[in-house]
PDB file of N, CA and C in Angstrom:
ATOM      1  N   UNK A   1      81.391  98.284  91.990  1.00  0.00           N
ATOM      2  CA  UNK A   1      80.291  98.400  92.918  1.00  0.00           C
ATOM      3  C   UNK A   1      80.707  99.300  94.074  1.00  0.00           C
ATOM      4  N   UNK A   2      79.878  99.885  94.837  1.00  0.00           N
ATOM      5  CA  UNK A   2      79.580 100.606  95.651  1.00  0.00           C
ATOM      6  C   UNK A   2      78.757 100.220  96.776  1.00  0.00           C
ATOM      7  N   UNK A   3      79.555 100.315  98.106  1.00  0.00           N
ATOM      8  CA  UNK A   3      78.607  99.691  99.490  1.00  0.00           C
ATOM      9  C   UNK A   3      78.303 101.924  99.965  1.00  0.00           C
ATOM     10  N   UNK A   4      77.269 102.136  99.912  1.00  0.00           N
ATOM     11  CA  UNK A   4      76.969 103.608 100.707  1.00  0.00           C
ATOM     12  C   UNK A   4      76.200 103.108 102.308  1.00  0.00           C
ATOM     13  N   UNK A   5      76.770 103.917 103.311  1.00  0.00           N
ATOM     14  CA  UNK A   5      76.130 103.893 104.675  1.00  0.00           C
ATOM     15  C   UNK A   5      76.330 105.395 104.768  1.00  0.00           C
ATOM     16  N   UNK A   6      74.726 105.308 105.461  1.00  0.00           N
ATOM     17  CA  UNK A   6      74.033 107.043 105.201  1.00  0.00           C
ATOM     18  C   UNK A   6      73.739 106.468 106.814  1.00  0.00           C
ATOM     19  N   UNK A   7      73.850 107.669 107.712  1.00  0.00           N
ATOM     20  CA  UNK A   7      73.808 107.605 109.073  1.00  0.00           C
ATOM     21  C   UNK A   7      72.933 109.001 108.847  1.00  0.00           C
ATOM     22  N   UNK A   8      71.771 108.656 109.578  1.00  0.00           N
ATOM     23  CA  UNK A   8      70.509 109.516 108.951  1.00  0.00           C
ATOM     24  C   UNK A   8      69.757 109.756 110.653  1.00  0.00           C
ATOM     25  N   UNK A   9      68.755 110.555 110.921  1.00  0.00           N
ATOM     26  CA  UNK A   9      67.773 110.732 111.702  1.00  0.00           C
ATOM     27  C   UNK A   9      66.840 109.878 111.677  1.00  0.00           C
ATOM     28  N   UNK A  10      66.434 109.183 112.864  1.00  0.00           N
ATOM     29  CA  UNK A  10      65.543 108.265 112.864  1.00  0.00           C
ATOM     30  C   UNK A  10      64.300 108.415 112.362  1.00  0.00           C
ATOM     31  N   UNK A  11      64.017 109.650 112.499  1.00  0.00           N
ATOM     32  CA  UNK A  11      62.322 110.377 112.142  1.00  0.00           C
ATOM     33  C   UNK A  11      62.268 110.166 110.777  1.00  0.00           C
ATOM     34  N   UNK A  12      63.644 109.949 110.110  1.00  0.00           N
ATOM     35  CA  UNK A  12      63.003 110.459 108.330  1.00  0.00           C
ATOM     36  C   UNK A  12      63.690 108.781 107.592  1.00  0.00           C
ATOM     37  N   UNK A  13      63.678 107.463 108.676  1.00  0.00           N
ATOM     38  CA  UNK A  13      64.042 106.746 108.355  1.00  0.00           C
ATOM     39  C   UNK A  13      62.997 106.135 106.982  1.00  0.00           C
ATOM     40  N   UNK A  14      61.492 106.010 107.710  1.00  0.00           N
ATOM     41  CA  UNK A  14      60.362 105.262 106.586  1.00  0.00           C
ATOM     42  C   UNK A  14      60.316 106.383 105.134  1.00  0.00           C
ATOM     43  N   UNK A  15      60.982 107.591 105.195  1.00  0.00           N
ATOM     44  CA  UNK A  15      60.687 108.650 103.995  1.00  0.00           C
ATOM     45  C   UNK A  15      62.129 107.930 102.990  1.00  0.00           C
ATOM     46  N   UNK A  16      63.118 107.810 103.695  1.00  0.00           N
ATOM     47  CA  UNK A  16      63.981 107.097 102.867  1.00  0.00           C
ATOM     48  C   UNK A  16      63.953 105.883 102.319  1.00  0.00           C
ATOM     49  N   UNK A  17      63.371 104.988 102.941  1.00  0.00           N
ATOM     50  CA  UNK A  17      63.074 103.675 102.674  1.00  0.00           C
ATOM     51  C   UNK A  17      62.359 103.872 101.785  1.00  0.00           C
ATOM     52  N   UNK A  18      61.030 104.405 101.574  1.00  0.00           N
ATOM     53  CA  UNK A  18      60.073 104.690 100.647  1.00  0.00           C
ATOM     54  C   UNK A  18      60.752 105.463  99.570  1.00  0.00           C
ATOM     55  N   UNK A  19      61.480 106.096  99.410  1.00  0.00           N
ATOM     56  CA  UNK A  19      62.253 107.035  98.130  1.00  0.00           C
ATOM     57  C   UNK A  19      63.269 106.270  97.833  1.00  0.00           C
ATOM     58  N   UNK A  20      64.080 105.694  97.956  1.00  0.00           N
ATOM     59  CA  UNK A  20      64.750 104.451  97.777  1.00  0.00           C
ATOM     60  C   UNK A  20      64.537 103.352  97.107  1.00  0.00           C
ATOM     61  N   UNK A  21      63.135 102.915  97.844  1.00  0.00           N
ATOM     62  CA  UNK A  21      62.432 101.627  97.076  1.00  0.00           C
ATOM     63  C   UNK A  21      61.747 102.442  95.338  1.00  0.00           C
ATOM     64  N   UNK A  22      61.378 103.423  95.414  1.00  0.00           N
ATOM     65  CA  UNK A  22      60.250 104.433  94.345  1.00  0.00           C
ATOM     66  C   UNK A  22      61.792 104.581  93.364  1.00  0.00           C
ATOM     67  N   UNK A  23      63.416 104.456  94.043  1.00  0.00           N
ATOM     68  CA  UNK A  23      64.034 104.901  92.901  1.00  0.00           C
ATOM     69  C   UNK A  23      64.820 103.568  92.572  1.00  0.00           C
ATOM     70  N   UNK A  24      63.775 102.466  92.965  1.00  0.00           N
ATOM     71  CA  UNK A  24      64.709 100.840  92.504  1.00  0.00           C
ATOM     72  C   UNK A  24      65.970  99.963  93.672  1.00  0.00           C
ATOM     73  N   UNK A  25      65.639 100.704  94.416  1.00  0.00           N
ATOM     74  CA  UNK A  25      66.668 100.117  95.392  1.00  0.00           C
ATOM     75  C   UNK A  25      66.057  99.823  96.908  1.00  0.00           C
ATOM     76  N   UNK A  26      65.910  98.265  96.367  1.00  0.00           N
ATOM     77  CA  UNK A  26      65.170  97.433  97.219  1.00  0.00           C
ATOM     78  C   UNK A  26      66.035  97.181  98.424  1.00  0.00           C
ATOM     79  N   UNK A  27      67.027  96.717  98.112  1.00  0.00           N
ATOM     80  CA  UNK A  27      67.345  95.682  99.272  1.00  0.00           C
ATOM     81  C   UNK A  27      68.788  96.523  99.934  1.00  0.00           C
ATOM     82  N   UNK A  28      68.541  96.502 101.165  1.00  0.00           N
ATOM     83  CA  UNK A  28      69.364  97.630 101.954  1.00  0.00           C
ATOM     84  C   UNK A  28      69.575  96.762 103.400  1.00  0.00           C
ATOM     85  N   UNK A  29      70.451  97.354 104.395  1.00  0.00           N
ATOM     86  CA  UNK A  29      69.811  96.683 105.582  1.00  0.00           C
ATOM     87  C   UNK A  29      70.365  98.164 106.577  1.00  0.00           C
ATOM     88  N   UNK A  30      69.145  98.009 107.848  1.00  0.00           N
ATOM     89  CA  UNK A  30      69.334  99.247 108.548  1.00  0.00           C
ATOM     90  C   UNK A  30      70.109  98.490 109.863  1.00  0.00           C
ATOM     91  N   UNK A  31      70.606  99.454 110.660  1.00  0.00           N
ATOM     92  CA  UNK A  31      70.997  99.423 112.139  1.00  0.00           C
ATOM     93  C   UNK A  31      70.998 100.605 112.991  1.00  0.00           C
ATOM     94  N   UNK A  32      70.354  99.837 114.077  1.00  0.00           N
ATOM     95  CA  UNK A  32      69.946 101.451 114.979  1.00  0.00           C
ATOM     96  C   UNK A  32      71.787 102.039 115.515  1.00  0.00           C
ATOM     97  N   UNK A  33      72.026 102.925 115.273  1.00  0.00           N
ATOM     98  CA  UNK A  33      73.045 103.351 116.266  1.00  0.00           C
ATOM     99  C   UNK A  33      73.217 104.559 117.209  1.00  0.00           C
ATOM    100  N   UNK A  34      74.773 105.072 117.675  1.00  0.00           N
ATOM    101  CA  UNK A  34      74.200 105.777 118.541  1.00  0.00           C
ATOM    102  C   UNK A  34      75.530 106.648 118.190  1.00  0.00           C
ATOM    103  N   UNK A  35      75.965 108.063 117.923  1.00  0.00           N
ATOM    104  CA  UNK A  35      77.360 108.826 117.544  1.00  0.00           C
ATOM    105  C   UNK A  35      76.384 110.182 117.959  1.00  0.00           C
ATOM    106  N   UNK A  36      78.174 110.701 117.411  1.00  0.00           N
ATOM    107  CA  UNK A  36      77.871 112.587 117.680  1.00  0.00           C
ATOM    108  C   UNK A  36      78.658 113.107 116.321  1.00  0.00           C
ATOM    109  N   UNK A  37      78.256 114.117 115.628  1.00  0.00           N
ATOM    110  CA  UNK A  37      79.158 114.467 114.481  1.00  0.00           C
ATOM    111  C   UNK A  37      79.522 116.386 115.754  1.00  0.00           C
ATOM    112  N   UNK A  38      79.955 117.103 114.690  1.00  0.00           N
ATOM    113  CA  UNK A  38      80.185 118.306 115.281  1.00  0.00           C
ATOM    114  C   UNK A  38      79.621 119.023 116.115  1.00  0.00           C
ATOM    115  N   UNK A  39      78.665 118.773 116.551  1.00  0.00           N
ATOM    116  CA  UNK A  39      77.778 119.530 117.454  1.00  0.00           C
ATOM    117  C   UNK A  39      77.947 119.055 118.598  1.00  0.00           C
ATOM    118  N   UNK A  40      78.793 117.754 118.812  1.00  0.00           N
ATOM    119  CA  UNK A  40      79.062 117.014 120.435  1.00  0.00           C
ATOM    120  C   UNK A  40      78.014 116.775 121.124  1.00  0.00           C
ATOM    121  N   UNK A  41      77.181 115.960 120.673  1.00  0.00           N
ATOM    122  CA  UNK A  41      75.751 115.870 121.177  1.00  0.00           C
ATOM    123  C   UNK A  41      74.831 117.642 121.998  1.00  0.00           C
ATOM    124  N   UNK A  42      74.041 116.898 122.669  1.00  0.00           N
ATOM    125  CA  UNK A  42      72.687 118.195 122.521  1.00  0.00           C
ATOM    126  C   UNK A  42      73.330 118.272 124.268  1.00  0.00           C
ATOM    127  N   UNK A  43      72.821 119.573 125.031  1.00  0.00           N
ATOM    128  CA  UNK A  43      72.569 119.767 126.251  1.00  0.00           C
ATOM    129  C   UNK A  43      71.342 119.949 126.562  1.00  0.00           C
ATOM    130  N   UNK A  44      70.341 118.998 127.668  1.00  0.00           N
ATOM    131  CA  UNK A  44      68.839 118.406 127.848  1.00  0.00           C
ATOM    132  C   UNK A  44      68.941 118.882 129.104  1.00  0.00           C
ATOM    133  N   UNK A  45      67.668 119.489 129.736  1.00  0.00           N
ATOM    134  CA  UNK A  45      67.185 119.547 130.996  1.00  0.00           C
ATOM    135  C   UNK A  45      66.329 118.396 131.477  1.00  0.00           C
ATOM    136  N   UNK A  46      66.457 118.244 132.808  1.00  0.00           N
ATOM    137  CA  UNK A  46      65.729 116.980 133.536  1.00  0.00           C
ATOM    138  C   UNK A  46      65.651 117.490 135.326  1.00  0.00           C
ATOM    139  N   UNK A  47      63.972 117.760 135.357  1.00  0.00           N
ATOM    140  CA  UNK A  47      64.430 117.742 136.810  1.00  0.00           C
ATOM    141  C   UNK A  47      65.143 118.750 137.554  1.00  0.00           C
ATOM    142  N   UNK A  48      65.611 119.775 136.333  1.00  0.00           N
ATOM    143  CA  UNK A  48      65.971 121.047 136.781  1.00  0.00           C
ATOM    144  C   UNK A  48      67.303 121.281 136.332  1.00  0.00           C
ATOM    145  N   UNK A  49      68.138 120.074 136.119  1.00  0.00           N
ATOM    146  CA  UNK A  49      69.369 119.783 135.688  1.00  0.00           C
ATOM    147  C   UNK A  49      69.728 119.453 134.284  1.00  0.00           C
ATOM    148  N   UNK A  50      70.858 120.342 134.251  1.00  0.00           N
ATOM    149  CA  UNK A  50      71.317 120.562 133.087  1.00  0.00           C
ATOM    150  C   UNK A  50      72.156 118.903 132.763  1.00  0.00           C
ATOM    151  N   UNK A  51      72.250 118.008 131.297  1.00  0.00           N
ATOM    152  CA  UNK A  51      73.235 117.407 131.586  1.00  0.00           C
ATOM    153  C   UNK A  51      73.439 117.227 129.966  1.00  0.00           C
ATOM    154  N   UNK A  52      74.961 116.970 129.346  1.00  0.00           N
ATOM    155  CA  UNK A  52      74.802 116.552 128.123  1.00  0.00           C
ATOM    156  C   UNK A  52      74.608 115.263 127.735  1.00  0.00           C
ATOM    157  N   UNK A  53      74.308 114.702 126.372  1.00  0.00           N
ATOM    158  CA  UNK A  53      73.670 113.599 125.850  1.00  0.00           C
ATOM    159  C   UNK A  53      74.764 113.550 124.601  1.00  0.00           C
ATOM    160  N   UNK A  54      75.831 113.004 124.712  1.00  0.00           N
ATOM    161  CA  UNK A  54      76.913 113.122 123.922  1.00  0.00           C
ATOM    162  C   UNK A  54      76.529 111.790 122.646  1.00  0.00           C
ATOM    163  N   UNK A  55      76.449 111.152 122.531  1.00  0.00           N
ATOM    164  CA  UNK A  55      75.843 110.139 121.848  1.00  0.00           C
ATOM    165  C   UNK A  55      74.380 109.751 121.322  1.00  0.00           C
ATOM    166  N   UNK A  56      74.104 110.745 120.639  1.00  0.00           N
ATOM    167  CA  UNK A  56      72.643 110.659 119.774  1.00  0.00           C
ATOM    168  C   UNK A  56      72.201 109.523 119.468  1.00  0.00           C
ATOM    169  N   UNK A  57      70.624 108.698 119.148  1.00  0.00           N
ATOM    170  CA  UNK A  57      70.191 108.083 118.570  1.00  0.00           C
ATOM    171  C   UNK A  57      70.266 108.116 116.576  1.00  0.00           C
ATOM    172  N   UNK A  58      70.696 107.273 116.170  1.00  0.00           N
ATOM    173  CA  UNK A  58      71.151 107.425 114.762  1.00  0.00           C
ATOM    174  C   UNK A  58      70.849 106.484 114.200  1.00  0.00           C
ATOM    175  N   UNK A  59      70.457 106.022 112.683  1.00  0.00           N
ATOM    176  CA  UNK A  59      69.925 105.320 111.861  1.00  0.00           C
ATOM    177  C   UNK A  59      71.515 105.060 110.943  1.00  0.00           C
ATOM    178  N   UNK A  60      71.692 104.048 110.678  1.00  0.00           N
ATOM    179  CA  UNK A  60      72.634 103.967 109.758  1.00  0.00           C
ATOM    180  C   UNK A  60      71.849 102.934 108.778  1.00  0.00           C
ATOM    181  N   UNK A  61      72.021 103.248 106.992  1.00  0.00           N
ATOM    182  CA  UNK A  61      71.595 102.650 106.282  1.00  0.00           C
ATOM    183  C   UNK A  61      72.783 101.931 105.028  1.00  0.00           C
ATOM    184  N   UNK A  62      72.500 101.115 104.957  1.00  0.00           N
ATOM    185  CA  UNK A  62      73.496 100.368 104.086  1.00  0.00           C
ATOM    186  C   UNK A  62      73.014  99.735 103.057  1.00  0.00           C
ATOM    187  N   UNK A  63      74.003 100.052 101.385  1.00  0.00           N
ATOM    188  CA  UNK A  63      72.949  99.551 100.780  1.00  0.00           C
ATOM    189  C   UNK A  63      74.476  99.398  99.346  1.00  0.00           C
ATOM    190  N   UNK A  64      74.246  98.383  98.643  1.00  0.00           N
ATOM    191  CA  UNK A  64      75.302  98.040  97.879  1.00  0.00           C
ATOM    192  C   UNK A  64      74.892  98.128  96.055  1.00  0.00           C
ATOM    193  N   UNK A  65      75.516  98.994  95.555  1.00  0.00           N
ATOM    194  CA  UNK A  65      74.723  99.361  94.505  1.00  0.00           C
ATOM    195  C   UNK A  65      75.970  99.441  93.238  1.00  0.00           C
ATOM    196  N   UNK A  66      75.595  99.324  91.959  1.00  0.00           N
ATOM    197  CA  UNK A  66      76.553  99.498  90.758  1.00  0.00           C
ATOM    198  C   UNK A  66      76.810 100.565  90.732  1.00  0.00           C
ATOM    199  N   UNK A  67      78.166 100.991  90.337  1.00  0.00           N
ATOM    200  CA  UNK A  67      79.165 101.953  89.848  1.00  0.00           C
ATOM    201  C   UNK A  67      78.139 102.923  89.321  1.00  0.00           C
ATOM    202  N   UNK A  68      77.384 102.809  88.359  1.00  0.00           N
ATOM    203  CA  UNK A  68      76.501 103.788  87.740  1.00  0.00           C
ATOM    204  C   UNK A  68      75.176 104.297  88.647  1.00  0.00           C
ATOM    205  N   UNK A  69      74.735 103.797  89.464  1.00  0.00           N
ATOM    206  CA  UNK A  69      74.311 104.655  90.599  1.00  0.00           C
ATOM    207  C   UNK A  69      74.422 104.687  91.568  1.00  0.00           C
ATOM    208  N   UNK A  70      75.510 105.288  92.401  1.00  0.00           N
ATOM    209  CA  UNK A  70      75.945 105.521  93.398  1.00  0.00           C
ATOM    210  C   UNK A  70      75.167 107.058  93.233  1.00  0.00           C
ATOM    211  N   UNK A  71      75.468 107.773  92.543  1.00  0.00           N
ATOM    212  CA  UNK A  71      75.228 109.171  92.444  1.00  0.00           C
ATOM    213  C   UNK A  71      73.513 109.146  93.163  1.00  0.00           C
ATOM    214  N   UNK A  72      72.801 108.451  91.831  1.00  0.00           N
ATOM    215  CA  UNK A  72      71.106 108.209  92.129  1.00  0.00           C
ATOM    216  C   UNK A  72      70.821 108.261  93.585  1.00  0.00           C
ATOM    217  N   UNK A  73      71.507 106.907  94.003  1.00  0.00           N
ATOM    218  CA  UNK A  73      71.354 106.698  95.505  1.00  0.00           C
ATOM    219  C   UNK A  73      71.730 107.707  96.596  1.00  0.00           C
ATOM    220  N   UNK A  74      72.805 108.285  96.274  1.00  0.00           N
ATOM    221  CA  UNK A  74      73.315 109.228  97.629  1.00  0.00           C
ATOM    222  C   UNK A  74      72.277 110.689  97.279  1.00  0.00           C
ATOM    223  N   UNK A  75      71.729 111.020  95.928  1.00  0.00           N
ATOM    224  CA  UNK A  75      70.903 111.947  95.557  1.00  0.00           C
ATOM    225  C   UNK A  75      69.806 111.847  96.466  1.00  0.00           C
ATOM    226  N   UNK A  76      69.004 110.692  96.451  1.00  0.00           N
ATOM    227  CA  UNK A  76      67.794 110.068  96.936  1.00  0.00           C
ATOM    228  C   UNK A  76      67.862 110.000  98.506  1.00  0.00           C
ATOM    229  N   UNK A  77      68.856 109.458  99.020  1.00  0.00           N
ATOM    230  CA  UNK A  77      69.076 109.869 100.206  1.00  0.00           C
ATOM    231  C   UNK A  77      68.899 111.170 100.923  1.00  0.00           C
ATOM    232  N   UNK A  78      69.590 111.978 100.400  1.00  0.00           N
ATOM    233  CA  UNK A  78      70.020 113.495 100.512  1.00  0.00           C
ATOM    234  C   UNK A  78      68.592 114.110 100.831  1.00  0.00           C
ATOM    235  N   UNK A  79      68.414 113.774  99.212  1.00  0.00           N
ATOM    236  CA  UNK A  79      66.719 115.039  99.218  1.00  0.00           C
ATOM    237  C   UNK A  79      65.908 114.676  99.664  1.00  0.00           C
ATOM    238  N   UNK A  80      65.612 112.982 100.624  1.00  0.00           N
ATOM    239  CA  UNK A  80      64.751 112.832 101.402  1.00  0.00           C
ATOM    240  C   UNK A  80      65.335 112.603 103.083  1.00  0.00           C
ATOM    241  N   UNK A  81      66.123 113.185 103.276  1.00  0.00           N
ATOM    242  CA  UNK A  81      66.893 113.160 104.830  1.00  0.00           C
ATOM    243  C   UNK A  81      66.939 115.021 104.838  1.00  0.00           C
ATOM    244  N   UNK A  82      67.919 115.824 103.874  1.00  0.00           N
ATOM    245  CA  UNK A  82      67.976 116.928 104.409  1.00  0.00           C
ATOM    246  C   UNK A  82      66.582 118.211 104.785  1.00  0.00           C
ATOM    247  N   UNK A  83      66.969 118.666 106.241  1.00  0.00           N
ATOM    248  CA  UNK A  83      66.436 119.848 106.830  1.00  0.00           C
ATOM    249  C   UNK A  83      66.921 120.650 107.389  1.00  0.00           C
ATOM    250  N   UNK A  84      68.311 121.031 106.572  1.00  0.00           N
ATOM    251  CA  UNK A  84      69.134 122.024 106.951  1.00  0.00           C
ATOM    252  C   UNK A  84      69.196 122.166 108.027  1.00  0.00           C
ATOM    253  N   UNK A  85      69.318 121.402 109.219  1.00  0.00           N
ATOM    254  CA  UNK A  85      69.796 121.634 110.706  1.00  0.00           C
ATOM    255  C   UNK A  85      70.496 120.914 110.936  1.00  0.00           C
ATOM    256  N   UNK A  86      71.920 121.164 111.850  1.00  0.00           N
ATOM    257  CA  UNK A  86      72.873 120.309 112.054  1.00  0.00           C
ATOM    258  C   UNK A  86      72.520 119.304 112.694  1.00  0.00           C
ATOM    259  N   UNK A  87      72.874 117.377 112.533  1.00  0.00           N
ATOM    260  CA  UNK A  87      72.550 116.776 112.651  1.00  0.00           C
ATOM    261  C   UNK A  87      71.739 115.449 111.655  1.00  0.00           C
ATOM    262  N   UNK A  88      71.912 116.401 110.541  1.00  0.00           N
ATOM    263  CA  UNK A  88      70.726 115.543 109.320  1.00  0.00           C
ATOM    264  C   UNK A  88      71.824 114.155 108.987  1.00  0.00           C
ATOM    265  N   UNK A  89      73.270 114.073 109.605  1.00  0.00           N
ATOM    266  CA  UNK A  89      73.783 113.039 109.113  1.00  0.00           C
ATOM    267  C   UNK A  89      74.937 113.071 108.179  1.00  0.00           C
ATOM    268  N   UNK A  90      75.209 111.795 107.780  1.00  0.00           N
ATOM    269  CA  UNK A  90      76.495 111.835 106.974  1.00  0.00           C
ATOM    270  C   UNK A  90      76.757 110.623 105.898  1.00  0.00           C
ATOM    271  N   UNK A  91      76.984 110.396 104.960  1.00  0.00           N
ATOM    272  CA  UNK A  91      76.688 109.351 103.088  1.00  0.00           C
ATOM    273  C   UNK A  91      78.328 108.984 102.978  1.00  0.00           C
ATOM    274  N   UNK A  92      78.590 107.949 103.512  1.00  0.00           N
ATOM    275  CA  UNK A  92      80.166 107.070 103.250  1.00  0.00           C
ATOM    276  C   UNK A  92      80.262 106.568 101.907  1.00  0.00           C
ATOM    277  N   UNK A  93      80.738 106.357 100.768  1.00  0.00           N
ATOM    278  CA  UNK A  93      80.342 105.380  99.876  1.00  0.00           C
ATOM    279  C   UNK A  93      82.424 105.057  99.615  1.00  0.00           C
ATOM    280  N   UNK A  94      82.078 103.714  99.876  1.00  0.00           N
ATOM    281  CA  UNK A  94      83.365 102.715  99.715  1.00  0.00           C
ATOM    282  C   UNK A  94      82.825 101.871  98.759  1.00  0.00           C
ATOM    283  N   UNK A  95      84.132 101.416  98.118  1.00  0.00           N
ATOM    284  CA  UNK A  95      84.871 100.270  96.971  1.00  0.00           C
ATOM    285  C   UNK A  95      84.142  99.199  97.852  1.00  0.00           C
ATOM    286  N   UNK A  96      83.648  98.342  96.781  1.00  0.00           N
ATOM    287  CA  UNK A  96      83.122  96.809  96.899  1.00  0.00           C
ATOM    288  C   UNK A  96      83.752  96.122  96.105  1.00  0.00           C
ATOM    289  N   UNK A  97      84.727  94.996  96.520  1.00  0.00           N
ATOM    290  CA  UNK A  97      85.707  94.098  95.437  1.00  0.00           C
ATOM    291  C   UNK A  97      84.870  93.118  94.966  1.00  0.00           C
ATOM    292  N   UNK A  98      84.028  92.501  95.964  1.00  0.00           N
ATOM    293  CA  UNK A  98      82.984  91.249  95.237  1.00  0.00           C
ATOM    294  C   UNK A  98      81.955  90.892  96.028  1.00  0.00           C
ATOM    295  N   UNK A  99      80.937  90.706  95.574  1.00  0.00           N
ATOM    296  CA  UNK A  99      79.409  90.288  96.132  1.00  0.00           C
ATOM    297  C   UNK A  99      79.391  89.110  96.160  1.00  0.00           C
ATOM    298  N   UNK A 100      78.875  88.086  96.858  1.00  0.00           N
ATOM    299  CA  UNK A 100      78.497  86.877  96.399  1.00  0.00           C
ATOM    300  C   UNK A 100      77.129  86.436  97.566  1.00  0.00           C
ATOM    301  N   UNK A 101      76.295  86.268  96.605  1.00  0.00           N
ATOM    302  CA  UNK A 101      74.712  85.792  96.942  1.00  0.00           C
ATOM    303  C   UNK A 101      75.132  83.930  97.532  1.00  0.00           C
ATOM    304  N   UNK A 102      74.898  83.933  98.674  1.00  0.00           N
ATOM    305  CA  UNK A 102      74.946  82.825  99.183  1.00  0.00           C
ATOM    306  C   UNK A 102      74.502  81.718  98.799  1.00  0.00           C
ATOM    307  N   UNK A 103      72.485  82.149  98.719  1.00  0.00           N
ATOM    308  CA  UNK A 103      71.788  80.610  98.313  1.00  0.00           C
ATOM    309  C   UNK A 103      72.130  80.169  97.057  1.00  0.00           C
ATOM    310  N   UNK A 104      72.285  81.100  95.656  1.00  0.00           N
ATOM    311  CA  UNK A 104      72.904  80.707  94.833  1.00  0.00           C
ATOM    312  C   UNK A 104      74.123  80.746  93.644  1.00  0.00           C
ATOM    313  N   UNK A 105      74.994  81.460  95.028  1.00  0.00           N
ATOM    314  CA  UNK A 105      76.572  81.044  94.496  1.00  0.00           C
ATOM    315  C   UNK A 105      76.736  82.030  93.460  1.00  0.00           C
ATOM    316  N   UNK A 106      75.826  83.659  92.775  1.00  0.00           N
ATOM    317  CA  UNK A 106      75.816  84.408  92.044  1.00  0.00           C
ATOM    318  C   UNK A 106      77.002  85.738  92.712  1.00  0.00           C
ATOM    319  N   UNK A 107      77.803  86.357  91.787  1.00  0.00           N
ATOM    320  CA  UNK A 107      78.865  86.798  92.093  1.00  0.00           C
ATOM    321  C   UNK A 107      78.607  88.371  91.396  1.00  0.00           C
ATOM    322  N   UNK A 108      79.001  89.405  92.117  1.00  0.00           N
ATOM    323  CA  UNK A 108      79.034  90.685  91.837  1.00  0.00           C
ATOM    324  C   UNK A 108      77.988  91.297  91.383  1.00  0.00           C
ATOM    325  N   UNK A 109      78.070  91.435  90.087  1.00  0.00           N
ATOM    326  CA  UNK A 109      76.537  92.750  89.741  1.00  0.00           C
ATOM    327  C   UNK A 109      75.500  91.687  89.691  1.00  0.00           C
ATOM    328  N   UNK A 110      75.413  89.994  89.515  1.00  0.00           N
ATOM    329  CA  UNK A 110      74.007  89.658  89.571  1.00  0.00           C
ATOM    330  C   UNK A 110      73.921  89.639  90.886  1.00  0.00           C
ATOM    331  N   UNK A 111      74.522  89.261  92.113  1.00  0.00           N
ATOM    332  CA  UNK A 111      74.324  89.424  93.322  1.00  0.00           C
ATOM    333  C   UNK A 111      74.004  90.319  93.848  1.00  0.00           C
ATOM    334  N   UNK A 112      73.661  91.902  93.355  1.00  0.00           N
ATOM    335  CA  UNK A 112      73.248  92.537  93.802  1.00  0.00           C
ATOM    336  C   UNK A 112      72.146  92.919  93.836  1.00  0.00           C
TER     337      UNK A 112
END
């Protein structure tokens, strides 16, 4: 198994959710966050003043999926997040040793 966290743009959060769910992959969980990848956040005017905003608003999505589609998923992600401008984000996918579904005690691929 496979845990992927896609740290995405907030704007194209409901387009992923919706392409996600359309490619079988229901159950995910989001968290709002806040980073900078290479661009070191944006420089914003206010008031006349210049100031930087080093820590962007960011979507991180998490979602735990079988060995055989990891690919599907980070695909699906991709082609509904990218707009070729720096900033569209970044797709982690780490080793999952074991799942286990709480209410009923189900372990690995049925737990997922």
């Amino acid at each position: 198994m496979k845990k992927i966290e896609a740290i995405i743009r907030p704007t194209k959060l409901e387009e992923v959710k919706a392409s996600l769910e359309d490619a079988g992959f229901n159950s995910l969980t989001i968290v709002d966050v806040k980073g900078r990848g290479q661009q070191k956040g944006i420089i914003q005017q206010w008031r006349g003043q210049e100031y930087r905003v080093d820590a962007l608003p960011k979507i991180k999505i998490e979602l735990v999926v079988n060995d055989e589609d990891e690919d599907k998923a980070t695909d699906v992600i991709v082609s509904s997040t990218r707009t070729g401008n720096i900033g569209d984000g970044k797709i982690f996918v780490l080793p999952v040793e074991k799942v286990i579904r709480i209410r009923t005690g189900e372990r690995d691929g049925k737990a997922i």
